[in-house]
PDB file of N, CA and C in Angstrom:
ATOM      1  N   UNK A   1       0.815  -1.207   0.000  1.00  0.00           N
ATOM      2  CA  UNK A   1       0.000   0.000   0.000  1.00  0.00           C
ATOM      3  C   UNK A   1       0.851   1.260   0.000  1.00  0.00           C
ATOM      4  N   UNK A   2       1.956   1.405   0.506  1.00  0.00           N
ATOM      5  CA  UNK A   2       2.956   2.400   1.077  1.00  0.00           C
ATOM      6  C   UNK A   2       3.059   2.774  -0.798  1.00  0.00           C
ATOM      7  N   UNK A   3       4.081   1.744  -1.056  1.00  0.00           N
ATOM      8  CA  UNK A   3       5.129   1.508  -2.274  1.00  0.00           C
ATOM      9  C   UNK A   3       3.861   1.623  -3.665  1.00  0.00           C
ATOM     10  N   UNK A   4       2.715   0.871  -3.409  1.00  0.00           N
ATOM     11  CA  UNK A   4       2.106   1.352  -4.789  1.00  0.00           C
ATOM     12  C   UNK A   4       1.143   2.689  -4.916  1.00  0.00           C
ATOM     13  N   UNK A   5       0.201   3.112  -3.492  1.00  0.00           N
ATOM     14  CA  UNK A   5      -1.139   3.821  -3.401  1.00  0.00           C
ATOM     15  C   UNK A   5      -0.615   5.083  -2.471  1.00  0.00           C
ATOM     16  N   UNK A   6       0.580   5.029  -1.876  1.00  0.00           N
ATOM     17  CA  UNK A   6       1.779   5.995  -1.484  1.00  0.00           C
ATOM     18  C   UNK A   6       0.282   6.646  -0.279  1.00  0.00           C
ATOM     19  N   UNK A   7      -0.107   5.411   0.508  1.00  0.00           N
ATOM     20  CA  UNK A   7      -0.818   5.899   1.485  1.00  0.00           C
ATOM     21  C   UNK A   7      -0.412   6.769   2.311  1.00  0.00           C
ATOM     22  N   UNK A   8       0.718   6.901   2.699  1.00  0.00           N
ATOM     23  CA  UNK A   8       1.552   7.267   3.422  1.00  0.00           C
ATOM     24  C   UNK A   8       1.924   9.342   3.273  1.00  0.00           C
ATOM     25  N   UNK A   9       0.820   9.433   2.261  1.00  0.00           N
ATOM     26  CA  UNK A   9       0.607  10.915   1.471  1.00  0.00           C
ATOM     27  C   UNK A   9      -0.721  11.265   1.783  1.00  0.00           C
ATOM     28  N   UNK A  10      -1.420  10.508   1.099  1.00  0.00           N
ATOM     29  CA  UNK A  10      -2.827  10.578   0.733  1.00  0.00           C
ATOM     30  C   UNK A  10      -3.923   9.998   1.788  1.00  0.00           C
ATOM     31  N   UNK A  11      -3.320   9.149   2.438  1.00  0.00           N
ATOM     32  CA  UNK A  11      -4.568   8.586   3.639  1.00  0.00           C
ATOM     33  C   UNK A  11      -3.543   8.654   5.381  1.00  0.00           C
ATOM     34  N   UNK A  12      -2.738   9.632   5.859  1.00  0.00           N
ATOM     35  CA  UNK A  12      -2.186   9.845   6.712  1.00  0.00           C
ATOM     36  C   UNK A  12      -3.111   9.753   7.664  1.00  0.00           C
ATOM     37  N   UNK A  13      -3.955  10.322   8.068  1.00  0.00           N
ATOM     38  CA  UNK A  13      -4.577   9.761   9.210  1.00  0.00           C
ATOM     39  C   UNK A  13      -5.337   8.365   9.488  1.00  0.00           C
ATOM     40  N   UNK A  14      -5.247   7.991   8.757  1.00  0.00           N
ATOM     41  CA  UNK A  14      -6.146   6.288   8.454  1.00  0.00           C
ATOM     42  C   UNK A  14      -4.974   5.517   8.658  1.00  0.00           C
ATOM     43  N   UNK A  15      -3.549   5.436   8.421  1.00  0.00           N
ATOM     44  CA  UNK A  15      -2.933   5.324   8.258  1.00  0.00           C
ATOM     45  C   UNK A  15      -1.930   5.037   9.820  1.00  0.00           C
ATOM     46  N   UNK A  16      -2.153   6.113  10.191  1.00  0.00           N
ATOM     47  CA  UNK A  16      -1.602   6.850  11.484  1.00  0.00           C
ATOM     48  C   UNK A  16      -2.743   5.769  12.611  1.00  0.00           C
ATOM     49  N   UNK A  17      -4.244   5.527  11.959  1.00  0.00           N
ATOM     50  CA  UNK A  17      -5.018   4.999  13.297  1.00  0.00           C
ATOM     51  C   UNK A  17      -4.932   3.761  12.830  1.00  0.00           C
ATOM     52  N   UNK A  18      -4.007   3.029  12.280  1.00  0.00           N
ATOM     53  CA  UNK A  18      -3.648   1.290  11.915  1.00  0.00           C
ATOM     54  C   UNK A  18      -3.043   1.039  12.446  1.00  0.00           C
ATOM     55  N   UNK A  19      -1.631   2.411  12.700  1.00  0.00           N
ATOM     56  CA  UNK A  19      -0.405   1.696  13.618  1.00  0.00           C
ATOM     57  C   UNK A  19      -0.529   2.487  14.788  1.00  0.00           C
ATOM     58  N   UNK A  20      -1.123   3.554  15.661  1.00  0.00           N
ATOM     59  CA  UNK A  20      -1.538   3.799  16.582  1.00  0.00           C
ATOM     60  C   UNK A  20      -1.318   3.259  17.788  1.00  0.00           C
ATOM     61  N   UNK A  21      -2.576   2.111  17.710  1.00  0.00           N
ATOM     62  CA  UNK A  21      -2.235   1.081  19.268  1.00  0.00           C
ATOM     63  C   UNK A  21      -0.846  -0.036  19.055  1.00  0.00           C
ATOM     64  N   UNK A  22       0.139   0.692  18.078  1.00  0.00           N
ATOM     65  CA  UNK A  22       1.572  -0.449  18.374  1.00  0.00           C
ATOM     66  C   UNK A  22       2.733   0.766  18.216  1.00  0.00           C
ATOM     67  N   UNK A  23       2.326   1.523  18.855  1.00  0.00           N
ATOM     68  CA  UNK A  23       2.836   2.812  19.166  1.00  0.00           C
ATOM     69  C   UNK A  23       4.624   2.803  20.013  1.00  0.00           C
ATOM     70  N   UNK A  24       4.431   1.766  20.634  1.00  0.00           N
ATOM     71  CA  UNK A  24       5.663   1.349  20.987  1.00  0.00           C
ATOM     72  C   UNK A  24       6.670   0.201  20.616  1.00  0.00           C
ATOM     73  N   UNK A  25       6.421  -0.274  19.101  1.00  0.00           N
ATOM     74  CA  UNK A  25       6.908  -0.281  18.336  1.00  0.00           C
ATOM     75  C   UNK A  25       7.854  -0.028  17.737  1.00  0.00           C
ATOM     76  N   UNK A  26       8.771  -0.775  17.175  1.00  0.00           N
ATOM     77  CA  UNK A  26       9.684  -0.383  15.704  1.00  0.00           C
ATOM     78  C   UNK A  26       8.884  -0.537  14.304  1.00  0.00           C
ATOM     79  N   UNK A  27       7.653  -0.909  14.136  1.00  0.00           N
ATOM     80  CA  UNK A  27       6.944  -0.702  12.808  1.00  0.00           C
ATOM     81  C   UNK A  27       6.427   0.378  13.528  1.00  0.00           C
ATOM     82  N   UNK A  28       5.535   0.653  14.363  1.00  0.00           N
ATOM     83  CA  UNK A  28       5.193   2.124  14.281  1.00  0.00           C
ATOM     84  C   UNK A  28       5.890   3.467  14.028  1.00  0.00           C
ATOM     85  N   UNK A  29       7.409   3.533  14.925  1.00  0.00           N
ATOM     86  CA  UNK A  29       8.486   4.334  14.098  1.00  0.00           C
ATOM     87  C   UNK A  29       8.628   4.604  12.669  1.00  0.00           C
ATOM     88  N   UNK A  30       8.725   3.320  12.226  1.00  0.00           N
ATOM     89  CA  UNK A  30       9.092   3.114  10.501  1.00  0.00           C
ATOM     90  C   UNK A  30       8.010   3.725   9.849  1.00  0.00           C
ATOM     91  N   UNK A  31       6.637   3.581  10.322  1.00  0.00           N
ATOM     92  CA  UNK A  31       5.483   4.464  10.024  1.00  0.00           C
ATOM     93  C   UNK A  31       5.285   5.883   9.799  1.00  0.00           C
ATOM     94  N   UNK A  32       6.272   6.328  10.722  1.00  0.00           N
ATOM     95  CA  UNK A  32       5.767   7.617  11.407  1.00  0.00           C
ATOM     96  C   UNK A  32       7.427   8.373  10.277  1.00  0.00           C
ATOM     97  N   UNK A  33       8.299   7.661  10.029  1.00  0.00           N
ATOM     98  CA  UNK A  33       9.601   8.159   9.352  1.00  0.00           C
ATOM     99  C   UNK A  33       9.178   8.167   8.303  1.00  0.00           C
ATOM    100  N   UNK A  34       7.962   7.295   7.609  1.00  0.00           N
ATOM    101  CA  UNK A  34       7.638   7.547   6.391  1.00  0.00           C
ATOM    102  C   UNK A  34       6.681   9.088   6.060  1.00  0.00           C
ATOM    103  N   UNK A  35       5.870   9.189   7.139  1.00  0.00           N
ATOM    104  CA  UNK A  35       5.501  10.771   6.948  1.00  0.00           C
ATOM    105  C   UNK A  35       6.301  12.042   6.782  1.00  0.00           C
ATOM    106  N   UNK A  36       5.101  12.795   6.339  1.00  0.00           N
ATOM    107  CA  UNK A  36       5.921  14.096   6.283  1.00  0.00           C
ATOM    108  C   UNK A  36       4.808  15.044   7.404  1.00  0.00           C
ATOM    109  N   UNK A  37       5.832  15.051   8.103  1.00  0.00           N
ATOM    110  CA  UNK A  37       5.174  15.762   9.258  1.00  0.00           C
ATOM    111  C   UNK A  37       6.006  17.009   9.705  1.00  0.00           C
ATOM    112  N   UNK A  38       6.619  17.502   9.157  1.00  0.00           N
ATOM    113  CA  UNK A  38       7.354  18.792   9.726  1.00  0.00           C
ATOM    114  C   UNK A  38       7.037  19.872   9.648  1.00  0.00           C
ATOM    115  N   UNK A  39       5.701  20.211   9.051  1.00  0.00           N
ATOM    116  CA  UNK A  39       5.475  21.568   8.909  1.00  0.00           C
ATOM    117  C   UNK A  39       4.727  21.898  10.190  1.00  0.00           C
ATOM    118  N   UNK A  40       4.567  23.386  11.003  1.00  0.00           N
ATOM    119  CA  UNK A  40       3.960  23.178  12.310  1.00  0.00           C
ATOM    120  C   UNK A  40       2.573  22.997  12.053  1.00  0.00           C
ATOM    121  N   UNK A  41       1.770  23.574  11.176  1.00  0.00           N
ATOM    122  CA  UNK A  41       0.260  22.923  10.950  1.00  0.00           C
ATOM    123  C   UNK A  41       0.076  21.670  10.497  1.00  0.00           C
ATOM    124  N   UNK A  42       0.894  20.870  10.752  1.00  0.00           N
ATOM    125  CA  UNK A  42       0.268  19.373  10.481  1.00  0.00           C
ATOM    126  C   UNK A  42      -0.386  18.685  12.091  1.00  0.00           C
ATOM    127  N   UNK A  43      -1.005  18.236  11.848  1.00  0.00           N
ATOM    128  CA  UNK A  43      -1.772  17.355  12.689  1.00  0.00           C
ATOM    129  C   UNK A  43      -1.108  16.739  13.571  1.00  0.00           C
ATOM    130  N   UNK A  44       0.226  16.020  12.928  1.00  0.00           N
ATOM    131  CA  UNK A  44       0.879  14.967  13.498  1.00  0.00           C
ATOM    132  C   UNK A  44       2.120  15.396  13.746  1.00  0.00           C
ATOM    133  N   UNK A  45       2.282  16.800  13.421  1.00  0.00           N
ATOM    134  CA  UNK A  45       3.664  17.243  13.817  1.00  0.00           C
ATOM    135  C   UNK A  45       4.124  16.917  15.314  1.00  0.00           C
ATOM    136  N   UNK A  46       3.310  16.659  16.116  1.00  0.00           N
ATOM    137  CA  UNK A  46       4.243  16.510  18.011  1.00  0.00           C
ATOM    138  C   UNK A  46       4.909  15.402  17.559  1.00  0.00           C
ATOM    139  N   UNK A  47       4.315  14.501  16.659  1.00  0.00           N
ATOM    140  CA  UNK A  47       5.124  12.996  16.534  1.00  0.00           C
ATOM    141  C   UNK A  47       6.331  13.287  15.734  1.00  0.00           C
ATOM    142  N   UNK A  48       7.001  14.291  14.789  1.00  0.00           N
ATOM    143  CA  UNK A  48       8.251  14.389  14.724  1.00  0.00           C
ATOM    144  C   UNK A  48       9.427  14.384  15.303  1.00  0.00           C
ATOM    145  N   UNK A  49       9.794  14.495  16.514  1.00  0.00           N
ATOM    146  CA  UNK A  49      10.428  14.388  17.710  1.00  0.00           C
ATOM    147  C   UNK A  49      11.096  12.934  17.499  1.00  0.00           C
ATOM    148  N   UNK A  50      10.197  11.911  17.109  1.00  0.00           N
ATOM    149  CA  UNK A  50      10.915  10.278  17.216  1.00  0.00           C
ATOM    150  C   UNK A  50      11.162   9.963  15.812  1.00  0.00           C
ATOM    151  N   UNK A  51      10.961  11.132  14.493  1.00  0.00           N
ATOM    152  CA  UNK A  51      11.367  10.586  13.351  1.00  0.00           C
ATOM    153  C   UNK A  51      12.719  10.121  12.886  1.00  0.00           C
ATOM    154  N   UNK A  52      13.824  11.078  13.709  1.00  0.00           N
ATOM    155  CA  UNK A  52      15.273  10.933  13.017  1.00  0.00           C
ATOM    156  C   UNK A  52      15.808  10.000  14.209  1.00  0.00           C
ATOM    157  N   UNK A  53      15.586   9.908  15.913  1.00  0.00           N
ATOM    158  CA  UNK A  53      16.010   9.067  16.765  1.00  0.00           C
ATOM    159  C   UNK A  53      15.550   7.889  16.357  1.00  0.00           C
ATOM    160  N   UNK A  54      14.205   7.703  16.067  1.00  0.00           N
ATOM    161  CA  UNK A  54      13.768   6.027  15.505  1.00  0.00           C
ATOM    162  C   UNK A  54      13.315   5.210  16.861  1.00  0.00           C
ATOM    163  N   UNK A  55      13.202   6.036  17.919  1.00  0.00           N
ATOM    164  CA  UNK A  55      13.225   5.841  19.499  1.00  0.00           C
ATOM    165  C   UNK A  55      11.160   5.332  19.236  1.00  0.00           C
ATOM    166  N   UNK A  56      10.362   4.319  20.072  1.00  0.00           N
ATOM    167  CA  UNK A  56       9.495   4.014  19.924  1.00  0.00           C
ATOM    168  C   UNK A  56       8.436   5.465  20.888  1.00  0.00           C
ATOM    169  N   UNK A  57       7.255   5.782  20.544  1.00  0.00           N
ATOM    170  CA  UNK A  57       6.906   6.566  21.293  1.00  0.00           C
ATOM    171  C   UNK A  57       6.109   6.262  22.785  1.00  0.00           C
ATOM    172  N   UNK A  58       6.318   6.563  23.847  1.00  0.00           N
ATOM    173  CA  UNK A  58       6.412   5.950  24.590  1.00  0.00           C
ATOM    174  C   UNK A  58       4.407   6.649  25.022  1.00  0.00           C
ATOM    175  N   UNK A  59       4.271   5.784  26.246  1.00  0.00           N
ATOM    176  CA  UNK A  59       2.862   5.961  26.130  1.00  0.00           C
ATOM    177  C   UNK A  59       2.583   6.874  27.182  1.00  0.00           C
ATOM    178  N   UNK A  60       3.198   7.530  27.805  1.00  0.00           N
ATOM    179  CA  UNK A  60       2.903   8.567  28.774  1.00  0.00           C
ATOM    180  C   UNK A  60       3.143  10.040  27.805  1.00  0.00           C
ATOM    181  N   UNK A  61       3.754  10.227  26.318  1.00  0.00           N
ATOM    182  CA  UNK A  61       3.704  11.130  25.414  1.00  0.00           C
ATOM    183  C   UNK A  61       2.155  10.949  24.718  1.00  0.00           C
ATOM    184  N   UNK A  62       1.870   9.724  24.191  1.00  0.00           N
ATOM    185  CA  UNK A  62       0.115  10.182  24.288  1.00  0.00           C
ATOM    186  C   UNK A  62      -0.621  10.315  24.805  1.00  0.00           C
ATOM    187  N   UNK A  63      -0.566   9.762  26.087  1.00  0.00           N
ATOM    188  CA  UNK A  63      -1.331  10.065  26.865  1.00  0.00           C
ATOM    189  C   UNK A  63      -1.563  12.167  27.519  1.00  0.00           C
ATOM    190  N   UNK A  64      -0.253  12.731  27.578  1.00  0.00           N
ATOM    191  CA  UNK A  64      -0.052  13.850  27.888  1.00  0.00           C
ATOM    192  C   UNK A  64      -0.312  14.853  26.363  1.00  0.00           C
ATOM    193  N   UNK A  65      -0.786  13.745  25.184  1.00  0.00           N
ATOM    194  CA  UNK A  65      -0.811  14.765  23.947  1.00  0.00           C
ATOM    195  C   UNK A  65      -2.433  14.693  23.914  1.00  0.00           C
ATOM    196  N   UNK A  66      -3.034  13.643  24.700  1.00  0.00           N
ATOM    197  CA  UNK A  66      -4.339  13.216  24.250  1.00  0.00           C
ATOM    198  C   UNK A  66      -5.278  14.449  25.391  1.00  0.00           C
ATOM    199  N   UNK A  67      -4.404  15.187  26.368  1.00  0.00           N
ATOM    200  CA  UNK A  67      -4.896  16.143  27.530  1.00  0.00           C
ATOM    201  C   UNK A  67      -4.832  16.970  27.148  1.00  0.00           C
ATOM    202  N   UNK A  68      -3.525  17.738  26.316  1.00  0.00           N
ATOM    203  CA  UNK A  68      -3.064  18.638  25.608  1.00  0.00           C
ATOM    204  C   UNK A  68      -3.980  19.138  24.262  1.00  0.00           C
ATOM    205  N   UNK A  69      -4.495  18.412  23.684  1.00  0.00           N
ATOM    206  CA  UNK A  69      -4.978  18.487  22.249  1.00  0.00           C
ATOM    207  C   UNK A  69      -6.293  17.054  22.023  1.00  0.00           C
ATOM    208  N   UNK A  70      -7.812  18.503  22.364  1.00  0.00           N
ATOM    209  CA  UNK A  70      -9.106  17.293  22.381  1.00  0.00           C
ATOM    210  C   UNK A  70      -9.267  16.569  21.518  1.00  0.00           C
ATOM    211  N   UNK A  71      -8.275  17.483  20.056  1.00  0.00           N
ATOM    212  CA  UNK A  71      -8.639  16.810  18.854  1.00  0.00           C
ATOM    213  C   UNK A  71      -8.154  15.628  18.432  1.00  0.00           C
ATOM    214  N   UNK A  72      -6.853  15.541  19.200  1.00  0.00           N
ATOM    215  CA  UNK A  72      -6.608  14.342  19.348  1.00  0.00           C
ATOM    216  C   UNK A  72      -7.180  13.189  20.127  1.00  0.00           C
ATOM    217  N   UNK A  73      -7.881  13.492  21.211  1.00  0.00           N
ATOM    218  CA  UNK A  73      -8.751  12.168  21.901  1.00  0.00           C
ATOM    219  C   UNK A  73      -9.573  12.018  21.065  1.00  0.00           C
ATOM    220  N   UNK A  74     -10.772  12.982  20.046  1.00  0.00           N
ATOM    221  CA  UNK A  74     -11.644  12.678  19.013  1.00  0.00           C
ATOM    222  C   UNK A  74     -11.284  11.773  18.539  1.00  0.00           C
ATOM    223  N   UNK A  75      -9.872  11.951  18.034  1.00  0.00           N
ATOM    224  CA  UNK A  75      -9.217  10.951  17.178  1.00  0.00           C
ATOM    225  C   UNK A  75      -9.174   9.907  17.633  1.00  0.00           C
ATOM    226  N   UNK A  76      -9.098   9.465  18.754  1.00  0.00           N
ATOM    227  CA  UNK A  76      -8.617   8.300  19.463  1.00  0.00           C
ATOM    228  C   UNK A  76      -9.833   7.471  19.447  1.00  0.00           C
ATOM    229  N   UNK A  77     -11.074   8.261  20.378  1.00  0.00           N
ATOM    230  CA  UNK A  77     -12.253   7.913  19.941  1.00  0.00           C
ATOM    231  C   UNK A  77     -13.283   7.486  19.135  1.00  0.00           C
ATOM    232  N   UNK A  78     -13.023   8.443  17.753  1.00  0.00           N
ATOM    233  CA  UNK A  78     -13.676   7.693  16.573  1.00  0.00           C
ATOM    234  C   UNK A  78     -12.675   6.555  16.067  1.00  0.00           C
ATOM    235  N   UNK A  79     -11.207   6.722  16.012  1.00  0.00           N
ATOM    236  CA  UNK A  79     -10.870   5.322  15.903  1.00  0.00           C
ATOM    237  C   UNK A  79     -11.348   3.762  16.519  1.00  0.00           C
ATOM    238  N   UNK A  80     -11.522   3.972  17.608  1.00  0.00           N
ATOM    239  CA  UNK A  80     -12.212   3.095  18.468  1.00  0.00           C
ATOM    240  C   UNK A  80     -13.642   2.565  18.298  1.00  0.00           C
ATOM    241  N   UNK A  81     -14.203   3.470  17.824  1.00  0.00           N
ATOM    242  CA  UNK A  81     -15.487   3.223  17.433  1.00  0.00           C
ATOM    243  C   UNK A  81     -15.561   2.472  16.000  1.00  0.00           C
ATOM    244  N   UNK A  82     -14.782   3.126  15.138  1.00  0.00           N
ATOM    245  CA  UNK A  82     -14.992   2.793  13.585  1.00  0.00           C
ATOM    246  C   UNK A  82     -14.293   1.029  13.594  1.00  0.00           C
ATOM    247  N   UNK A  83     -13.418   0.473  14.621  1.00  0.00           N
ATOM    248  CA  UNK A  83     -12.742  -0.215  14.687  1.00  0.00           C
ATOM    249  C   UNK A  83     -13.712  -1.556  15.257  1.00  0.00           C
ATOM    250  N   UNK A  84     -14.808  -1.047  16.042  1.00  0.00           N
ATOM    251  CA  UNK A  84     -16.008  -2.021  16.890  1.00  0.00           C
ATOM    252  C   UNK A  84     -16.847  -2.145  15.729  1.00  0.00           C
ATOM    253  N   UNK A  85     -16.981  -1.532  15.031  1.00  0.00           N
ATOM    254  CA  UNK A  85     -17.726  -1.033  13.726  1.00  0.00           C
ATOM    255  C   UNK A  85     -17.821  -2.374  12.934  1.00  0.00           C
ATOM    256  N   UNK A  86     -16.659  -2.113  12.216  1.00  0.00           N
ATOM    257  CA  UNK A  86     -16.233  -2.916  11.504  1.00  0.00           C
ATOM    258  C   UNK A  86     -16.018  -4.333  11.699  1.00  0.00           C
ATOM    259  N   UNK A  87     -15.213  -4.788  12.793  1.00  0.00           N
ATOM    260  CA  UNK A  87     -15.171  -5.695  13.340  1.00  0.00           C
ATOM    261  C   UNK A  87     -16.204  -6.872  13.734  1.00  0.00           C
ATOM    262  N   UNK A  88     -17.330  -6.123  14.073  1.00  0.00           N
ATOM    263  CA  UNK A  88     -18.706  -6.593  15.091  1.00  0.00           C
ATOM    264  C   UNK A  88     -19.488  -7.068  13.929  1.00  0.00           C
ATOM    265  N   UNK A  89     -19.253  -6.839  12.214  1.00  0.00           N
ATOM    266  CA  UNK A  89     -20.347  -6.815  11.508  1.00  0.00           C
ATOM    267  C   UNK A  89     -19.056  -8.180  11.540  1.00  0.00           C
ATOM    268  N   UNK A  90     -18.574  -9.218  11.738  1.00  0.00           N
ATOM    269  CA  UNK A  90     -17.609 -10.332  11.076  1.00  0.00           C
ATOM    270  C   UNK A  90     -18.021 -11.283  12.107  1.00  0.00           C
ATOM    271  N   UNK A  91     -18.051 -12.545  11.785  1.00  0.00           N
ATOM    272  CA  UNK A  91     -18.594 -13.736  12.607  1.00  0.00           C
ATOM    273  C   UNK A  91     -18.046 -13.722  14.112  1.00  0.00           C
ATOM    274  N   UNK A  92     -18.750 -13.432  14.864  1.00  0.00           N
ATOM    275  CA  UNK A  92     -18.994 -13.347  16.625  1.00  0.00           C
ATOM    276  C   UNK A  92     -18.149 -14.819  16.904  1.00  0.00           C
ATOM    277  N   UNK A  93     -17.638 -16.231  15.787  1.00  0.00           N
ATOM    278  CA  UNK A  93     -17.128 -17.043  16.233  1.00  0.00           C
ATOM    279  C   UNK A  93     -15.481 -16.906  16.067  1.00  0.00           C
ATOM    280  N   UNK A  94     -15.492 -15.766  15.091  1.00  0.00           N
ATOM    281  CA  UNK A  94     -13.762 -16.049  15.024  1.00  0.00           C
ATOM    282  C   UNK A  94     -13.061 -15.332  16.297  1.00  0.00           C
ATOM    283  N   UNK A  95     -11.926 -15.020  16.081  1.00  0.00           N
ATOM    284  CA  UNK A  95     -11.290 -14.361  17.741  1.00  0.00           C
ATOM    285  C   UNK A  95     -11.286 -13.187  17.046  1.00  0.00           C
ATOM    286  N   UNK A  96     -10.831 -12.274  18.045  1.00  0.00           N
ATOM    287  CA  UNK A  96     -11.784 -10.737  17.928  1.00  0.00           C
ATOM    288  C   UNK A  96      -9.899  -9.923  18.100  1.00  0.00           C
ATOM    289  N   UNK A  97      -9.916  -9.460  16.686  1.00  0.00           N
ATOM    290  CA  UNK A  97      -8.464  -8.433  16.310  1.00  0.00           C
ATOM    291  C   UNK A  97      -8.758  -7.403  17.163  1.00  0.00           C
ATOM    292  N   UNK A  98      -9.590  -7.458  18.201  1.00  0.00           N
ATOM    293  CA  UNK A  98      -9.706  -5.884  18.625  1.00  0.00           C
ATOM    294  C   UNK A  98      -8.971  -5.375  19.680  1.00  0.00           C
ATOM    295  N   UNK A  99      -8.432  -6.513  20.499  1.00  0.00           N
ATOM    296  CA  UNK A  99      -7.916  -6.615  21.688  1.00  0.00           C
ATOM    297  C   UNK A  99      -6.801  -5.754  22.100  1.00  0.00           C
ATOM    298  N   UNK A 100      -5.869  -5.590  20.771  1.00  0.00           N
ATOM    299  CA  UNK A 100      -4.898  -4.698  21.147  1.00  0.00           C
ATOM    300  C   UNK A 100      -5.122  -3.013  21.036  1.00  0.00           C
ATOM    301  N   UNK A 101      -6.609  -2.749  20.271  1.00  0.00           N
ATOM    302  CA  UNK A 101      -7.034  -1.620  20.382  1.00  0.00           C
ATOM    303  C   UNK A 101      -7.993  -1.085  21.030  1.00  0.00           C
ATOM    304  N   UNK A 102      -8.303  -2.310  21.955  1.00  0.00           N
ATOM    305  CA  UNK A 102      -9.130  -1.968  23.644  1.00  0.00           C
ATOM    306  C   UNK A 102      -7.603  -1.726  23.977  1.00  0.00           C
ATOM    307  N   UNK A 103      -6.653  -2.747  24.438  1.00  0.00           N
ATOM    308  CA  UNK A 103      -5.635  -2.374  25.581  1.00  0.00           C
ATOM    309  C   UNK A 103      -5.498  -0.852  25.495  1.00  0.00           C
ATOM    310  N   UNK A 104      -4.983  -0.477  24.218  1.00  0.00           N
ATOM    311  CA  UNK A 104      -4.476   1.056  23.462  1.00  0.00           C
ATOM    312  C   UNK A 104      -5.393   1.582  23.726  1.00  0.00           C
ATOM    313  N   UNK A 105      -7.030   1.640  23.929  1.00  0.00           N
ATOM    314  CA  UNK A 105      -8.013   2.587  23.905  1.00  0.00           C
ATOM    315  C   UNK A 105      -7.760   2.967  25.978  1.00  0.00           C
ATOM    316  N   UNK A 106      -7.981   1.512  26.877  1.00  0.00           N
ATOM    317  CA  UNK A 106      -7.663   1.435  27.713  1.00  0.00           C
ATOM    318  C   UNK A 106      -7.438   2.198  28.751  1.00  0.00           C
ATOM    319  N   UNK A 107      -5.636   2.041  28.137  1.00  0.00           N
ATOM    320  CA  UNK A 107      -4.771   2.392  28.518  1.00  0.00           C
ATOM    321  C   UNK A 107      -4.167   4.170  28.151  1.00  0.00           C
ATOM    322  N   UNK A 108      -5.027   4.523  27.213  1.00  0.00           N
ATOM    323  CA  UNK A 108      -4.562   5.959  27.050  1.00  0.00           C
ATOM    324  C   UNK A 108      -5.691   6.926  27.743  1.00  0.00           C
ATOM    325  N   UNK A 109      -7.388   6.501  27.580  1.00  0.00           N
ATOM    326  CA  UNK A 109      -8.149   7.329  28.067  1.00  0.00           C
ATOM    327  C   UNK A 109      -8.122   7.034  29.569  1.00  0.00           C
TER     328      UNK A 109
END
């Protein structure tokens, strides 16, 4: 998706709420190095800070960005929702991908 549909331009926040709850991560880094986030009106500019260290972002920085900036808990929120969404309409027998984005929902609000 990166390499052919260059999501990584064009769907940045969709993008941003896939790798989100693996935030402490080395694919979430690699995520976040692929943006372009340096201008100060971007959305996601606080997350530049871990682009050139490659350092994982640790979870007491979202949590203190999610107090800082409502628009970011929105974010957090409708991710969460769109994520039960989706999920809930898929057979109630298979195991449920959601788990690591309860812990992440959790653990940040």
């Amino acid at each position: 998706l990166i390499n052919r549909f260059h999501i990584h331009r064009f769907n940045v926040d969709d993008l941003v709420a896939c790798v989100l709850p693996y935030h402490q991560t080395k694919m979430f880094v690699r995520v976040v190095q692929l943006l372009k986030i340096d201008q100060p009106t971007n959305r996601w500019n606080w997350m530049a800070a871990i682009q050139k260290p490659g350092t994982p972002l640790a979870r007491s920085t979202v949590v203190t960005h999610c107090s800082a900036d409502l628009g970011f808990l929105t974010f957090i929120c409708d991710m969460v929702q769109k994520a039960v969404k989706v999920h809930t309409m898929q057979d109630p027998q298979a195991p449920s991908p959601l788990r690591v984005m309860m812990s992440f929902y959790a653990s940040t609000i």
